[in-house]
Protein backbone atom coordinates (compact mmCIF):
# COMPACT_ATOMS: atom_id res chain seq x y z
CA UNK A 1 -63.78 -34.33 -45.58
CA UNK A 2 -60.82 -33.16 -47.83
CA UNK A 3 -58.80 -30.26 -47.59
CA UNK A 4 -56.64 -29.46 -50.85
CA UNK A 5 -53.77 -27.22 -50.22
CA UNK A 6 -51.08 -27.29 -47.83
CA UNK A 7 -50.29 -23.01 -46.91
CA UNK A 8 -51.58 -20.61 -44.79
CA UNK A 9 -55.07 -21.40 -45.72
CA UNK A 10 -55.51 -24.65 -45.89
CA UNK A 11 -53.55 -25.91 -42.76
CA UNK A 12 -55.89 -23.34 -41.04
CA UNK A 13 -59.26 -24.73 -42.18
CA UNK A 14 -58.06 -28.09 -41.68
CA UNK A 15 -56.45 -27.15 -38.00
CA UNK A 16 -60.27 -25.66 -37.48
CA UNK A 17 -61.98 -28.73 -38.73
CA UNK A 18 -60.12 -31.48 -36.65
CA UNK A 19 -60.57 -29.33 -33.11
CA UNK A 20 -64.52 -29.57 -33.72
CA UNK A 21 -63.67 -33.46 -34.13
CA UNK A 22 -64.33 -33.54 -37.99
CA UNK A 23 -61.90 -36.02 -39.90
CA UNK A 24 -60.25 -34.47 -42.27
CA UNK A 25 -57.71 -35.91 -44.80
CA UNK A 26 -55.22 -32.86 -45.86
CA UNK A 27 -53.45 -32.96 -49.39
CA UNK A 28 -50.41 -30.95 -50.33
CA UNK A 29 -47.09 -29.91 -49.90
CA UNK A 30 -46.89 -27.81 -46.87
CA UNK A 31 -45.62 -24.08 -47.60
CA UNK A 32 -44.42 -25.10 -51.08
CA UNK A 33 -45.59 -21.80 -52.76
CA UNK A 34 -43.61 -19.53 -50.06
CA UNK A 35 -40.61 -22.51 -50.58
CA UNK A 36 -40.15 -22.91 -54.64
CA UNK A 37 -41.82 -19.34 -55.61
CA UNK A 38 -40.80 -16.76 -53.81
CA UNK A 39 -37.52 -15.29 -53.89
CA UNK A 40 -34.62 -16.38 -51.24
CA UNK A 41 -34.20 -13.71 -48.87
CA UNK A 42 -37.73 -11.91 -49.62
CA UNK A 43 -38.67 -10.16 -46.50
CA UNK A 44 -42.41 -10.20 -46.12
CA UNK A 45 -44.59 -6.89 -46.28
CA UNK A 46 -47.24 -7.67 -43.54
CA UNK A 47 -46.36 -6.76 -40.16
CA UNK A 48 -45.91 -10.06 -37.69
CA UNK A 49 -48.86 -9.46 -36.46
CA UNK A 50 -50.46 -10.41 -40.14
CA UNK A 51 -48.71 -13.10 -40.44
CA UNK A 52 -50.07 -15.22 -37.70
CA UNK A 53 -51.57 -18.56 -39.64
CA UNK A 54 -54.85 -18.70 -37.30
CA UNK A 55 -55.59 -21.15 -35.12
CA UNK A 56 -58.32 -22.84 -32.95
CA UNK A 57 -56.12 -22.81 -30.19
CA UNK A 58 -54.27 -20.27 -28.06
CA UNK A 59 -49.98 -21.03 -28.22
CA UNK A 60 -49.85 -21.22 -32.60
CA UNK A 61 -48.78 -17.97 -33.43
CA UNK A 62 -45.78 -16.47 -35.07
CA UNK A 63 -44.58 -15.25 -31.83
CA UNK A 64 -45.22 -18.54 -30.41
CA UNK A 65 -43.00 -20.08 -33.00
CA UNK A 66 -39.75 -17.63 -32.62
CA UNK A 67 -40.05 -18.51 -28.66
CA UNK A 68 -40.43 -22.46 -29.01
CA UNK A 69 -37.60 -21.94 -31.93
CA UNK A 70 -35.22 -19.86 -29.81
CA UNK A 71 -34.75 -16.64 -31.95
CA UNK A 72 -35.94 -13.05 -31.33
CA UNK A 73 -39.50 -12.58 -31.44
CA UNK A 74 -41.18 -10.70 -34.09
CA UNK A 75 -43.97 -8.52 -32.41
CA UNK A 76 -43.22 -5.06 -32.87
CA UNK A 77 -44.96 -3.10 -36.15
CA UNK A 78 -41.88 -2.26 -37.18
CA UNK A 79 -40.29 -6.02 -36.95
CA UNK A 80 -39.80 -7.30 -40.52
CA UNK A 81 -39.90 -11.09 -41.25
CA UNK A 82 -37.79 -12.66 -43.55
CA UNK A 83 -39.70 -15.42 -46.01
CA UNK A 84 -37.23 -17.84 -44.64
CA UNK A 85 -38.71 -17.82 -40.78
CA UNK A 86 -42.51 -17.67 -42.45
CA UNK A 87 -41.85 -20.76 -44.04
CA UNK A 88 -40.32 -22.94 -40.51
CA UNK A 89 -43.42 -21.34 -38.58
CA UNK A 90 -45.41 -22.86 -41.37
CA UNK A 91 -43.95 -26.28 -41.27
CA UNK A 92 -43.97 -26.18 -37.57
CA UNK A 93 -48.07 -24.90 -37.03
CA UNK A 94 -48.73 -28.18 -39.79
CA UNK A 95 -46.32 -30.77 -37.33
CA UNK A 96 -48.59 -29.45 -34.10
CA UNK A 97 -51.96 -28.78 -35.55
CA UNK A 98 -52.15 -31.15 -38.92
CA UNK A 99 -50.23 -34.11 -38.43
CA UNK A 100 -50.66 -36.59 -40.69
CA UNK A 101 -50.76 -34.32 -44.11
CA UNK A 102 -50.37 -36.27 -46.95
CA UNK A 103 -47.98 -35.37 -49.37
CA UNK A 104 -49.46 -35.86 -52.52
CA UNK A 105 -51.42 -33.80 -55.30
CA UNK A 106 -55.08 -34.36 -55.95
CA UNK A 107 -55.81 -34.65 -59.98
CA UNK A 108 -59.18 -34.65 -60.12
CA UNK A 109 -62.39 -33.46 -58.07
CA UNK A 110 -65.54 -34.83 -59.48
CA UNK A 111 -69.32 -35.70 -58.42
CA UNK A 112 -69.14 -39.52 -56.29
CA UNK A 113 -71.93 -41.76 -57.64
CA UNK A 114 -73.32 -42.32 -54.82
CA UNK A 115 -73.60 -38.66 -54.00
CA UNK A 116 -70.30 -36.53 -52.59
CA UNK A 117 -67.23 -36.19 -53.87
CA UNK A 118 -64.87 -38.91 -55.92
CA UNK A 119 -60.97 -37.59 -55.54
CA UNK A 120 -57.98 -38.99 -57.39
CA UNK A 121 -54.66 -38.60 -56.27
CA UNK A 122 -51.43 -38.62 -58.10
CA UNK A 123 -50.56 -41.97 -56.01
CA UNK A 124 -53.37 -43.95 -57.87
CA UNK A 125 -55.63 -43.88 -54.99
CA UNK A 126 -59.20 -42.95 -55.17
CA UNK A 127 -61.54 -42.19 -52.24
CA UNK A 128 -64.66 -40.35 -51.87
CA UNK A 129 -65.37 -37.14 -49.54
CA UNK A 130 -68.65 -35.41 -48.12
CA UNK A 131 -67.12 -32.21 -48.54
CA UNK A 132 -63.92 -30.92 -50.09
CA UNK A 133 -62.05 -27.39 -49.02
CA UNK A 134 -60.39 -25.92 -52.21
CA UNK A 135 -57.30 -23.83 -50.24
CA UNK A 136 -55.17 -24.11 -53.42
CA UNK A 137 -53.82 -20.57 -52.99
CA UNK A 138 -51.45 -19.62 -55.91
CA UNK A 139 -51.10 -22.29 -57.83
CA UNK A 140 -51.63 -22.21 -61.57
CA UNK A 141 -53.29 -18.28 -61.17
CA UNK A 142 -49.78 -15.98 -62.37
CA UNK A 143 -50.80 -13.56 -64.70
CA UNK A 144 -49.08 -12.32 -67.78
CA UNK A 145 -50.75 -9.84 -69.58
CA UNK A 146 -51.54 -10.50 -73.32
CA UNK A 147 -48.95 -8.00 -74.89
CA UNK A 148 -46.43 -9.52 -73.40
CA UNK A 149 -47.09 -12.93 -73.37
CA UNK A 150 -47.32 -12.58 -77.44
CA UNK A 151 -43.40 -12.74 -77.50
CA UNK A 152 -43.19 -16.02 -76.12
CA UNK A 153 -45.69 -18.23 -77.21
CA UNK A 154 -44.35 -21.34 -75.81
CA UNK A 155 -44.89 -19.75 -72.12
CA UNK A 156 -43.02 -17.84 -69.96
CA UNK A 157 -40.02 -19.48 -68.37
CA UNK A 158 -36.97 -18.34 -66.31
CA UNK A 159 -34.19 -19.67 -68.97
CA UNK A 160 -36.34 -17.71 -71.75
CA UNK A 161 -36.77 -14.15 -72.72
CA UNK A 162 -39.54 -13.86 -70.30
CA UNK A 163 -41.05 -15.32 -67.04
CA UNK A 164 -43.64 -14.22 -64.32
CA UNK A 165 -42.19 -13.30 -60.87
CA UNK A 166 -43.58 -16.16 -59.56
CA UNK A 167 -41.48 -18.59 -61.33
CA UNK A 168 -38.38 -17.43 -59.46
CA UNK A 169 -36.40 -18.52 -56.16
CA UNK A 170 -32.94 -18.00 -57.24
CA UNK A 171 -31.93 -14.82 -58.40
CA UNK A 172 -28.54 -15.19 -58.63
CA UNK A 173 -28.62 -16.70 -61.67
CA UNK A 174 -29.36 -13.36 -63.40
CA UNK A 175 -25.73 -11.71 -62.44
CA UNK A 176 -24.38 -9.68 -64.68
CA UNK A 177 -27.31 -9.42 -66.76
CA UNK A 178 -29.58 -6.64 -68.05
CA UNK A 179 -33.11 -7.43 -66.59
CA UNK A 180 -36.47 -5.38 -67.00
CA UNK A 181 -38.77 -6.46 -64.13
CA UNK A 182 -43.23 -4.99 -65.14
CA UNK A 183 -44.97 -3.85 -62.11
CA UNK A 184 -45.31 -1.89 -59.48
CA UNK A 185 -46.32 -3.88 -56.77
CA UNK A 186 -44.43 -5.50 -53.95
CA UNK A 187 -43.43 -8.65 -55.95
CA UNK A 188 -42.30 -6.16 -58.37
CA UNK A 189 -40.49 -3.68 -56.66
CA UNK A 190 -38.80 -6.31 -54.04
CA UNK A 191 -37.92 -8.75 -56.94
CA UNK A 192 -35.89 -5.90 -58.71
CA UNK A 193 -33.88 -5.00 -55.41
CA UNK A 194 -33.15 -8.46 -54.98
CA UNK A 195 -31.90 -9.16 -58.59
CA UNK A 196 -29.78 -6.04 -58.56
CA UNK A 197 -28.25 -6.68 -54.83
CA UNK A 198 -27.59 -10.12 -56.71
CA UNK A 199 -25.46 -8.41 -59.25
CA UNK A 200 -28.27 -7.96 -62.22
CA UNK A 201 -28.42 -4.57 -64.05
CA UNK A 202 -32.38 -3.67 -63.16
CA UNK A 203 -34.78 -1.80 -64.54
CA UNK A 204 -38.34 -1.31 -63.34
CA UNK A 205 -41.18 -0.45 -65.77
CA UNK A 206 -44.49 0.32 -64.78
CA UNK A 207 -47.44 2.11 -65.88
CA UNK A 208 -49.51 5.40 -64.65
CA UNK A 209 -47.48 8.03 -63.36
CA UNK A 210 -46.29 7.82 -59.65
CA UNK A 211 -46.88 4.19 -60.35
CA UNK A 212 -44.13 3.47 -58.10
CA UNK A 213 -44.80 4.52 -54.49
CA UNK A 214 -43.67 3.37 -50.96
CA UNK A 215 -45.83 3.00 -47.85
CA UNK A 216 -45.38 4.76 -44.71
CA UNK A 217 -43.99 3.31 -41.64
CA UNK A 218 -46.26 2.32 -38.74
CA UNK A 219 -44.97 5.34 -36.75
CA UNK A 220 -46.44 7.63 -39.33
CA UNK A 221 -49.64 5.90 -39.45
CA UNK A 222 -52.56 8.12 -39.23
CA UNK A 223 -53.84 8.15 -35.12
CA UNK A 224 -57.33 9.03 -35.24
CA UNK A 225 -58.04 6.19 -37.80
CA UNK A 226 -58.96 2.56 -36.88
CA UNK A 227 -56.23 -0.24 -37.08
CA UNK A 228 -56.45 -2.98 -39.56
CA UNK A 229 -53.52 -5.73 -40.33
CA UNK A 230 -53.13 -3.21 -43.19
CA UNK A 231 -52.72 0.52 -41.89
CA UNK A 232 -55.05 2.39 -40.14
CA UNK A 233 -58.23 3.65 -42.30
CA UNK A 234 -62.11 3.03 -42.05
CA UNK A 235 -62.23 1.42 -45.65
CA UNK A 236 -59.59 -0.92 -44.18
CA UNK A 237 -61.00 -1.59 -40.72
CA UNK A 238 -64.53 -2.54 -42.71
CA UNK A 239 -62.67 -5.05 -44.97
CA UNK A 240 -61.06 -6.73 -42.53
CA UNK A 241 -63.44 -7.26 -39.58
CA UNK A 242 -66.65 -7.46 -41.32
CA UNK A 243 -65.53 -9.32 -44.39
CA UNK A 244 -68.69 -10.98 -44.62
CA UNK A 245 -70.63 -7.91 -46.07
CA UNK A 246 -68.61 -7.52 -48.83
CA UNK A 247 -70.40 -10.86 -50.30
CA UNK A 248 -73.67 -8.63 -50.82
CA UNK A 249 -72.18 -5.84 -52.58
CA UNK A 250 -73.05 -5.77 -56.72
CA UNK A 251 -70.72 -7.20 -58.59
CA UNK A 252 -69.15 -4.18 -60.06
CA UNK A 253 -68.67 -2.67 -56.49
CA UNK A 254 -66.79 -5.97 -55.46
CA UNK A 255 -64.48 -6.49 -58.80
CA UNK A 256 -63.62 -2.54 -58.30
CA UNK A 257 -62.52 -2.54 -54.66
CA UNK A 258 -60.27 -5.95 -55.71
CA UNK A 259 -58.66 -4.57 -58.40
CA UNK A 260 -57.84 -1.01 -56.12
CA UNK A 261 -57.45 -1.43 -52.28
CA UNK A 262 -54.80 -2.55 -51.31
CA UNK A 263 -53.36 -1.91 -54.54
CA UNK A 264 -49.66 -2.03 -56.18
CA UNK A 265 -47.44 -0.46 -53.25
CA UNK A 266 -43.73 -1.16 -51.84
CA UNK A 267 -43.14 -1.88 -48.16
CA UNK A 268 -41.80 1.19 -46.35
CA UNK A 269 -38.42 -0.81 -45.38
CA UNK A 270 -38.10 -0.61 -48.86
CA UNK A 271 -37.70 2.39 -50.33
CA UNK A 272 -34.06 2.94 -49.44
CA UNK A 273 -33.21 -0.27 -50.89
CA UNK A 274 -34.48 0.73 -53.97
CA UNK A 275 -33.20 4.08 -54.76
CA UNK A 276 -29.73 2.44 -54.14
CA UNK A 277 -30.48 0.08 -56.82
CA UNK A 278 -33.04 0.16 -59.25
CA UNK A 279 -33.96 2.68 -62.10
CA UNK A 280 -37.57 3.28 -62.68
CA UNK A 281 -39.51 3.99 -65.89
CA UNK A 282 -42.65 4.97 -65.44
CA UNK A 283 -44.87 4.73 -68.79
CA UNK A 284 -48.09 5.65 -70.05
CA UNK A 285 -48.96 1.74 -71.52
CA UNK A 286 -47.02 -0.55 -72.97
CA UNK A 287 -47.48 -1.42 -77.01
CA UNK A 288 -45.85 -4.53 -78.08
CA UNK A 289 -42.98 -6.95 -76.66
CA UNK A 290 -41.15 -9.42 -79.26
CA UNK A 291 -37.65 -10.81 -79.04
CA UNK A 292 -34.94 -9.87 -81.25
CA UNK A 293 -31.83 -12.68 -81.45
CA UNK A 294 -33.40 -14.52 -78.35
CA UNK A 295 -33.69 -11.31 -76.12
CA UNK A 296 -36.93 -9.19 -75.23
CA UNK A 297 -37.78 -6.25 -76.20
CA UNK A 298 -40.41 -3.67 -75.10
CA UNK A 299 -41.99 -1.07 -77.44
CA UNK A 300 -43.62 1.64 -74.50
CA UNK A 301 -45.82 4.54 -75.24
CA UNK A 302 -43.72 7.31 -72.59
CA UNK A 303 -46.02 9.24 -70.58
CA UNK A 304 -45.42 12.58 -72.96
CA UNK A 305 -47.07 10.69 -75.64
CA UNK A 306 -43.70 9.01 -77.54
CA UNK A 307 -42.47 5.37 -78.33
CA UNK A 308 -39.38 4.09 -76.96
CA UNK A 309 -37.95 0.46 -77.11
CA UNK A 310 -36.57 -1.09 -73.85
CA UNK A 311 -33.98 -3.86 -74.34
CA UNK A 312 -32.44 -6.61 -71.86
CA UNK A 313 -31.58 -9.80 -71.45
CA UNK A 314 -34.49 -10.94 -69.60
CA UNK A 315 -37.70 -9.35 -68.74
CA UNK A 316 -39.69 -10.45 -65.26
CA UNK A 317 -43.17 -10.16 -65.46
CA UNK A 318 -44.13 -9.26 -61.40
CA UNK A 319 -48.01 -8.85 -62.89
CA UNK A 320 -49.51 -10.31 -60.16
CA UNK A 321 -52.57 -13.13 -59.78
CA UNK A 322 -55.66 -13.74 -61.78
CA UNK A 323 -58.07 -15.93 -60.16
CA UNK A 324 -59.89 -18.08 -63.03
CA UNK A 325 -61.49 -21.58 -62.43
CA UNK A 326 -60.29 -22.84 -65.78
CA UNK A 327 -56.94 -22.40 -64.19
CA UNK A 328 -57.61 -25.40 -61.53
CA UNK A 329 -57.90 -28.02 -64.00
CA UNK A 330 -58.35 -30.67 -60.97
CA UNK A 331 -61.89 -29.46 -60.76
CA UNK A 332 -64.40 -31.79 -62.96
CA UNK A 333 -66.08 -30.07 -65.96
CA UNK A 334 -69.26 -30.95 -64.65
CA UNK A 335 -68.55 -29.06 -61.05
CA UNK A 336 -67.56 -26.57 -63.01
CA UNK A 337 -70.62 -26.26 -65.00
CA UNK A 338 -72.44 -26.10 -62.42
CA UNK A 339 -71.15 -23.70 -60.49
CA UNK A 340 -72.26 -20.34 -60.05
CA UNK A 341 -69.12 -17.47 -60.80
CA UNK A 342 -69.03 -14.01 -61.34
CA UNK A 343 -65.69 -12.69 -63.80
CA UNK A 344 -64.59 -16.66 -63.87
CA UNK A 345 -63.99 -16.67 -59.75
CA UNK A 346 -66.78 -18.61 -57.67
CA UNK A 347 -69.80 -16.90 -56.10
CA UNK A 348 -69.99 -18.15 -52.63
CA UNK A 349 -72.12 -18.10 -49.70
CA UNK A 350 -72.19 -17.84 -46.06
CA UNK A 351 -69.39 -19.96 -44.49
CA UNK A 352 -67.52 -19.90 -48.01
CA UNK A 353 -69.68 -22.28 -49.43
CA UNK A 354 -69.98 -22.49 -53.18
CA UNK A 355 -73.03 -23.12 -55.00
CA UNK A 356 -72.24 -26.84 -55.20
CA UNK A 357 -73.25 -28.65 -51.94
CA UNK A 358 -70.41 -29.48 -49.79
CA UNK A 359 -67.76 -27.51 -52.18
CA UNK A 360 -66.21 -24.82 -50.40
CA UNK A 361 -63.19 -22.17 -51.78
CA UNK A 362 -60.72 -20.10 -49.31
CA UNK A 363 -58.11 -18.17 -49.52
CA UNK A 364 -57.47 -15.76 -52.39
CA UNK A 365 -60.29 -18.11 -54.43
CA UNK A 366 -62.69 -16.60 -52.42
CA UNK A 367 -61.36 -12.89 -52.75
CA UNK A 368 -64.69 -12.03 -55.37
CA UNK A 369 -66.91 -12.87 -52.30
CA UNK A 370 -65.23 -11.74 -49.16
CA UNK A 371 -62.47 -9.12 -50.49
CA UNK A 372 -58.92 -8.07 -50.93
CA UNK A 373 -58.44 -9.35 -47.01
CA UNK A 374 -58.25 -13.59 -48.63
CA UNK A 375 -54.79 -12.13 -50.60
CA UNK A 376 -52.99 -11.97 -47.15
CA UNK A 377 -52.54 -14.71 -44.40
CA UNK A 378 -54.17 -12.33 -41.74
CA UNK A 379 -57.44 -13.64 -43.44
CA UNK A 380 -57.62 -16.84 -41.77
CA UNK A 381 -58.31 -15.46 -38.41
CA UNK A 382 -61.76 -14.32 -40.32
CA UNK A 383 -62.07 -17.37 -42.78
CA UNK A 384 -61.09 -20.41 -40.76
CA UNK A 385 -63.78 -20.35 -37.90
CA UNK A 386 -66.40 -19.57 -40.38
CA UNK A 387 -65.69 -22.06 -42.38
CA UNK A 388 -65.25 -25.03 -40.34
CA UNK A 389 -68.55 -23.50 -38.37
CA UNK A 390 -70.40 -23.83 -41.64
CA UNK A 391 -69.08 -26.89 -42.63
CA UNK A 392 -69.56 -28.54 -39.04
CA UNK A 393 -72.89 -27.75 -39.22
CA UNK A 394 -73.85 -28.70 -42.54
CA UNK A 395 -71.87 -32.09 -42.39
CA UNK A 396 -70.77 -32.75 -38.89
């Protein structure tokens, strides 16, 4: 078996697979999305009680890791974790749980000959699998939207006129600098504090009026309402804990609910932050972008109906994810082909299974077919077992 991906997802699934005694070779750099594209000093928006990496066995969770690391333990609602601490309780679940993870990237994912899977890997190695895990997570899925990526046809980049949010770990380096940051979600809104704490003049622009909105803090949580990792609500209690009906919903239902629960929305913590530091411009749709002497410029429609141009030095695109097999260029044309998808995501079965035999997606890959829940790390207490059940019983 073959797990690709080395976060949240995939040292869960493969942590799952080995207890039921399944060999499992693991590919990846462990945590290196949360390590090279996040920003230092991001504080993360799920509580630490959603951002426990689940595990077959009791003694693995974030808690767990602040005790056997000597620092205060995050428990509490209201506790926020910095990205910093995420990142050692990742490295340390892979030492005690997937030993043996092999550092390297997988190029290419094809039918074997002889039935399975033929993998190369960027070492020159070949091998073949009986099943392979695709826990990928982030990589190669940032979105720009079209009228902005027109002003930079060679690609958004952090020493251009534009980049995507995900791009960035250093802020600093945008000091003393006018910067426009698009978006209106966490990435967005955290991003722009942390550029302008960093010295950066910052502007937010986002679109839809009362686009840019804070949650409330646990202690204001609605009572009466079930608890979910995300707030307390029925729609969220159902997405969370019974995940697995979401899979039979039409397709319009599905692609709805993942484009608006859970939708664009600061962390309570940081609200006060961000009336310190940030100026918001909240606009009906933007029109063009272009660059004028190397820098950016945005041509908005206003929400009363006029144009206005919005200048800077740089402009951060915080526009989120797009999940699009194209985009995971690893996977053979022919597996491709073959696959069944719905909107360019996979369609998968029970146990996360795709429509190829013994090809298997998790993690925000698999957000189409179980929900917004595979965007956040509290989904592998409700992807992991399921998985390595399925996948146990098919191939084990």
């Amino acid at each position: 078996m073959a797990v690709i991906g080395a976060g949240p997802y995939g040292l869960s699934t493969a942590a799952h697979l080995r207890a039921r005694g399944i060999p499992v070779r693991v590919f990846g750099d462990p945590m290196v999305s949360w390590r090279s594209h996040m920003p230092a000093g991001m504080l993360l928006k799920s509580t630490p009680a959603a951002s426990t990496i689940d595990a077959p066995q009791p003694g693995h969770t974030l808690a767990d890791y602040c005790a056997a690391a000597g620092i205060p333990r995050l428990v509490r609602d209201e506790d926020i974790v910095p990205v910093e601490t995420f990142i050692a309780y990742g490295r340390w679940f892979q030492e005690r749980l997937v030993p043996g993870l092999e550092r390297v990237r997988v190029v290419s994912v094809d039918h074997g000959e002889a039935g399975g899977f033929e993998l190369k890997l960027d070492s020159g190695e070949q091998f073949t699998a009986r099943a392979v895990v695709v826990a990928s997570g982030l990589t190669g899925l940032a979105r720009v939207p079209p009228v902005l990526a027109a002003a930079v046809p060679e690609g958004p980049s952090p020493a251009g006129p534009l980049s995507h949010s995900a791009q960035h770990h250093d802020l600093t380096r945008y000091a003393d600098t006018d910067l426009l940051v698009v978006g209106a979600g966490q990435s967005a809104l955290e991003t722009a504090v942390l550029a302008a704490e960093a010295g950066a003049r910052v502007r937010v622009v986002a679109r839809g009026r009362g686009a840019v909105g804070f949650g409330a803090p646990p202690w204001r949580q609605p009572r009466l309402r079930p608890e979910s990792p995300f707030g307390r609500a029925w729609s969220l209690y159902a997405l969370s804990y019974h995940a697995d009906l979401y899979r039979h919903l039409p397709p319009a239902t599905r692609h709805h609910l993942a484009r608006h629960v859970l939708g664009p929305l600061g962390a309570w913590w940081l609200r006060e932050r961000f009336g310190r530091a940030v100026e918001a411009y909240e606009v009906r749709r933007f029109v063009r972008a272009r660059t004028e002497d190397g820098r950016p410029v945005l041509t908005v429609e206003t929400l009363g109906g006029r144009t206005r141009e919005l200048g800077a030095d740089h402009v951060v695109a915080a526009t989120g994810y797009r999940v699009d097999l194209a985009a995971l260029s690893f996977l053979g044309h022919g597996l491709r082909a073959r696959m069944a998808v719905s909107r360019g995501t996979p369609r998968l079965g029970a146990g996360y299974a795709s429509s190829v035999p013994g090809l298997y997606f998790t993690g925000m890959l698999a957000g189409s077919s179980y929900g917004p829940l595979m965007r956040f790390v509290c989904g592998t207490e409700f992807a992991s077992p399921r998985l390595a059940r399925h996948l146990a019983a098919a191939y084990g």
